[in-house]
N, C-alpha and C. Protein backbone atom coordinates (compact mmCIF):
# COMPACT_ATOMS: atom_id res chain seq x y z
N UNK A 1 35.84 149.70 -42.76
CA UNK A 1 34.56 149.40 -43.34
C UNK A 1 33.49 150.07 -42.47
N UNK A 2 32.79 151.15 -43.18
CA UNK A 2 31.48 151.48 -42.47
C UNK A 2 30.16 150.90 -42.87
N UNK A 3 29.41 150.96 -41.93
CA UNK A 3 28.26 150.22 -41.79
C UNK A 3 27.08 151.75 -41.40
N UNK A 4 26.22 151.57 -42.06
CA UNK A 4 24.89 152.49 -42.47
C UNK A 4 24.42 152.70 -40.90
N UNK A 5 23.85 153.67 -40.20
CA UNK A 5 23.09 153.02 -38.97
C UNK A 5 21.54 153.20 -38.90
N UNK A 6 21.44 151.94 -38.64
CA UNK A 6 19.63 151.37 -38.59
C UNK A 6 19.25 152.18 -37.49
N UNK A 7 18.16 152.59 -38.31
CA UNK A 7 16.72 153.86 -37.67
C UNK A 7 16.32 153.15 -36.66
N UNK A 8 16.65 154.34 -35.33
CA UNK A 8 15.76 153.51 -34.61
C UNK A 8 14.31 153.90 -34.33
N UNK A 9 13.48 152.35 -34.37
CA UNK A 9 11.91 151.96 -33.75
C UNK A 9 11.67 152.94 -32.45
N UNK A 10 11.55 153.71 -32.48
CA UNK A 10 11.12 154.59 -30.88
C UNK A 10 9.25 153.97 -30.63
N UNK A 11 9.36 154.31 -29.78
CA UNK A 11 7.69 153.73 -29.35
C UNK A 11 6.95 155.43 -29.15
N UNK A 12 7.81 156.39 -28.77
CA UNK A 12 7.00 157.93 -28.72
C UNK A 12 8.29 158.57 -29.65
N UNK A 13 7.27 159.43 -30.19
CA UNK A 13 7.69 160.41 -31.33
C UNK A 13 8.05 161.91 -30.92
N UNK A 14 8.83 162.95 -30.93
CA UNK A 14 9.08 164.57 -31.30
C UNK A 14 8.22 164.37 -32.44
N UNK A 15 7.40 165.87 -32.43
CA UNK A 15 6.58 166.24 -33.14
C UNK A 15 7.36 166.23 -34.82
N UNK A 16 8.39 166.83 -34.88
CA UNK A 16 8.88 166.45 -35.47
C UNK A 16 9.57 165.87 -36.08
N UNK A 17 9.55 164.56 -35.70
CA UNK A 17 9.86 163.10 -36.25
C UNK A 17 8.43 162.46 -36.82
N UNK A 18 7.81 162.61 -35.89
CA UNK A 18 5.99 162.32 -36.20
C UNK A 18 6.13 163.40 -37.95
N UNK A 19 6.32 164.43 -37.79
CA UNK A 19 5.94 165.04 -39.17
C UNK A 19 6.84 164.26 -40.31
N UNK A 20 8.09 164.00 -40.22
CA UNK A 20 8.76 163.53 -41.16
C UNK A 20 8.16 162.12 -41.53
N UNK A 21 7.91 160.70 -40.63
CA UNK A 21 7.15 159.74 -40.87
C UNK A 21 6.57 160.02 -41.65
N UNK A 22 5.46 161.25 -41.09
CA UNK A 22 4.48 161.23 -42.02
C UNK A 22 4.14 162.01 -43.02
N UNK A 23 4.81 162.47 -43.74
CA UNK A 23 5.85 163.50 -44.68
C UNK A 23 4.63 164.34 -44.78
N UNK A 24 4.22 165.49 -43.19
CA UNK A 24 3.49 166.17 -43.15
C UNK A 24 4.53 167.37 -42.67
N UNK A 25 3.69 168.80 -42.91
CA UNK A 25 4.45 169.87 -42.34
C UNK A 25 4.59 169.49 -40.02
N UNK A 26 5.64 170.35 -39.99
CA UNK A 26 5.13 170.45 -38.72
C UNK A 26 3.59 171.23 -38.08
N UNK A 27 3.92 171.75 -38.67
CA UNK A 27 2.47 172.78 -37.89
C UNK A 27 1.45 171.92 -38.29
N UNK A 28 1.45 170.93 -39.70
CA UNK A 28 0.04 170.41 -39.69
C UNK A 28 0.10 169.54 -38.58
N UNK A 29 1.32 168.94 -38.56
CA UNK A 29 0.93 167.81 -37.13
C UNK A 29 0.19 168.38 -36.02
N UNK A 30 0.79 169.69 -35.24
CA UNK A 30 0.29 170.52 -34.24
C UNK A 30 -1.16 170.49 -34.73
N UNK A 31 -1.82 171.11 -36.23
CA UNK A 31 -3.36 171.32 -36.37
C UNK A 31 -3.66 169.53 -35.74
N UNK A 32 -3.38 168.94 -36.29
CA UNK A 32 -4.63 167.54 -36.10
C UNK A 32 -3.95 167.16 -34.86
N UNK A 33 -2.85 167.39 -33.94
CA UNK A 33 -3.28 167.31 -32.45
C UNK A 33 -3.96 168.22 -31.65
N UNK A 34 -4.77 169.50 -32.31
CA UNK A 34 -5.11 170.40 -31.30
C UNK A 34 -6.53 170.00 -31.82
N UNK A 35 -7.12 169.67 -32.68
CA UNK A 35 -8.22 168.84 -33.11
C UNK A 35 -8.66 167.43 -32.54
N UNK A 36 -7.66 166.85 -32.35
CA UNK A 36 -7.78 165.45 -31.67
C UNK A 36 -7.99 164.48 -32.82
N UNK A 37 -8.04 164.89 -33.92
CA UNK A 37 -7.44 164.05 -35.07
C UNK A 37 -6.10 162.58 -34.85
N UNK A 38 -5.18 163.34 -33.85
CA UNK A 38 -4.04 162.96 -33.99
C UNK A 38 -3.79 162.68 -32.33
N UNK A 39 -3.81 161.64 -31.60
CA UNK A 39 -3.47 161.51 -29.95
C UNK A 39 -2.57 161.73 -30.15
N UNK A 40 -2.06 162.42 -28.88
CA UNK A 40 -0.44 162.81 -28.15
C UNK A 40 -0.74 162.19 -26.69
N UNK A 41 0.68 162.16 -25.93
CA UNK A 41 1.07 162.54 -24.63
C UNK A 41 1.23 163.30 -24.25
N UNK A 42 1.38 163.91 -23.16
CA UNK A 42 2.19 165.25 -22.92
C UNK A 42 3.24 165.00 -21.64
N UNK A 43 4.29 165.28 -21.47
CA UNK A 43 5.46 165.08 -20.15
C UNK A 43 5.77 165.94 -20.15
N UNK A 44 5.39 166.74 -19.31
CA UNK A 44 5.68 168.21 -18.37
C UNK A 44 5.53 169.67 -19.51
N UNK A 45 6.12 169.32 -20.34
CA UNK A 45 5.81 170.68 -21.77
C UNK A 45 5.70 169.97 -22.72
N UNK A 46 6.82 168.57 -22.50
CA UNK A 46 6.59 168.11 -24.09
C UNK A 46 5.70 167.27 -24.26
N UNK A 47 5.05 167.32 -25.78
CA UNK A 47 4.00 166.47 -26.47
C UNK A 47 5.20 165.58 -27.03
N UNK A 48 4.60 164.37 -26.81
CA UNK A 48 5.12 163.30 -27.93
C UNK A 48 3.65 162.05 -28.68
N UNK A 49 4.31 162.07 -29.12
CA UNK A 49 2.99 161.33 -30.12
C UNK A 49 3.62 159.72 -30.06
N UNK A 50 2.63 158.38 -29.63
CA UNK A 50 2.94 157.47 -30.07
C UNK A 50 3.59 156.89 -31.35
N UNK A 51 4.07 155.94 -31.39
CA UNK A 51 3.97 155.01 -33.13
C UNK A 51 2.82 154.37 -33.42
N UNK A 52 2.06 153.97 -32.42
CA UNK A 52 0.59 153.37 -32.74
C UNK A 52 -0.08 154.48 -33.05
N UNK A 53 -0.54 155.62 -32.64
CA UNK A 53 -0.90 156.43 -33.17
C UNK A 53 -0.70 156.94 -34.55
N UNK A 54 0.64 156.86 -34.44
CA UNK A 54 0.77 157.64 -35.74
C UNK A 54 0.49 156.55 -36.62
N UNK A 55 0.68 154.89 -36.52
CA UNK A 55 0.71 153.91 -37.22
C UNK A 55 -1.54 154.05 -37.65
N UNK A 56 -2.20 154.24 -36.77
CA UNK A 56 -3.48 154.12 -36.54
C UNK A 56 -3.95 155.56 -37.92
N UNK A 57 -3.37 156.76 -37.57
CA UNK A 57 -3.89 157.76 -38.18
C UNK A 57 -3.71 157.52 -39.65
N UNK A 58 -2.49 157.10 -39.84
CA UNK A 58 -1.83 157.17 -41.85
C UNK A 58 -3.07 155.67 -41.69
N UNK A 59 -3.51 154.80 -41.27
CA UNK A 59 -4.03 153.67 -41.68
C UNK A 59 -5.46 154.25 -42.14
N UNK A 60 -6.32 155.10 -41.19
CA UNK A 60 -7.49 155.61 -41.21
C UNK A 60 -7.61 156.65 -42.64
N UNK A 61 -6.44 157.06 -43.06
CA UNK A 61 -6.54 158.16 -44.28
C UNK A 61 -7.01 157.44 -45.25
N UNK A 62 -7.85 158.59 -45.95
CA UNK A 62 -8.91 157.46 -47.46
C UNK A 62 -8.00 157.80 -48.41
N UNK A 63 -8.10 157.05 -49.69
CA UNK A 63 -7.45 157.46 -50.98
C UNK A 63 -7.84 158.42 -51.53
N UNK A 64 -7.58 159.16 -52.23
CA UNK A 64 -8.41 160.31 -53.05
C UNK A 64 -8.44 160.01 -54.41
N UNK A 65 -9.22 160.30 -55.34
CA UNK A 65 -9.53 159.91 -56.76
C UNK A 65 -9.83 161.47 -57.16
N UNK A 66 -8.93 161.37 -58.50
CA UNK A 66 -8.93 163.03 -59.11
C UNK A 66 -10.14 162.73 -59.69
């Protein structure tokens, strides 16, 4: 019997995990962190992006009306 395996909750994101969450391209993620749209960390080369962050940014997006 197999069992599915549950996603794990990370507390910092790869840029591209941050893009998939947020079913954005990669490079757009890169635009709205080089804007400051989007907080990161950085550890030695790598950027990682919070979950509060990313939880904060999709909250702040407006709806759009055609």
């Amino acid at each position: 019997m197999t069992t599915a395996a549950q996603p794990i909750d990370r507390v910092l994101y790869k840029v591209e995990a941050a893009a998939e969450l947020l079913s954005l391209g990669r490079s757009t993620v890169y635009e709205l962190m080089a804007t400051g749209e989007l907080p990161f960390v950085k550890l030695g080369r790598a950027r990682r992006i919070r979950r509060a962050d990313l939880d904060a940014f999709a909250a702040q997006l407006q709806p759009q009306s055609i």
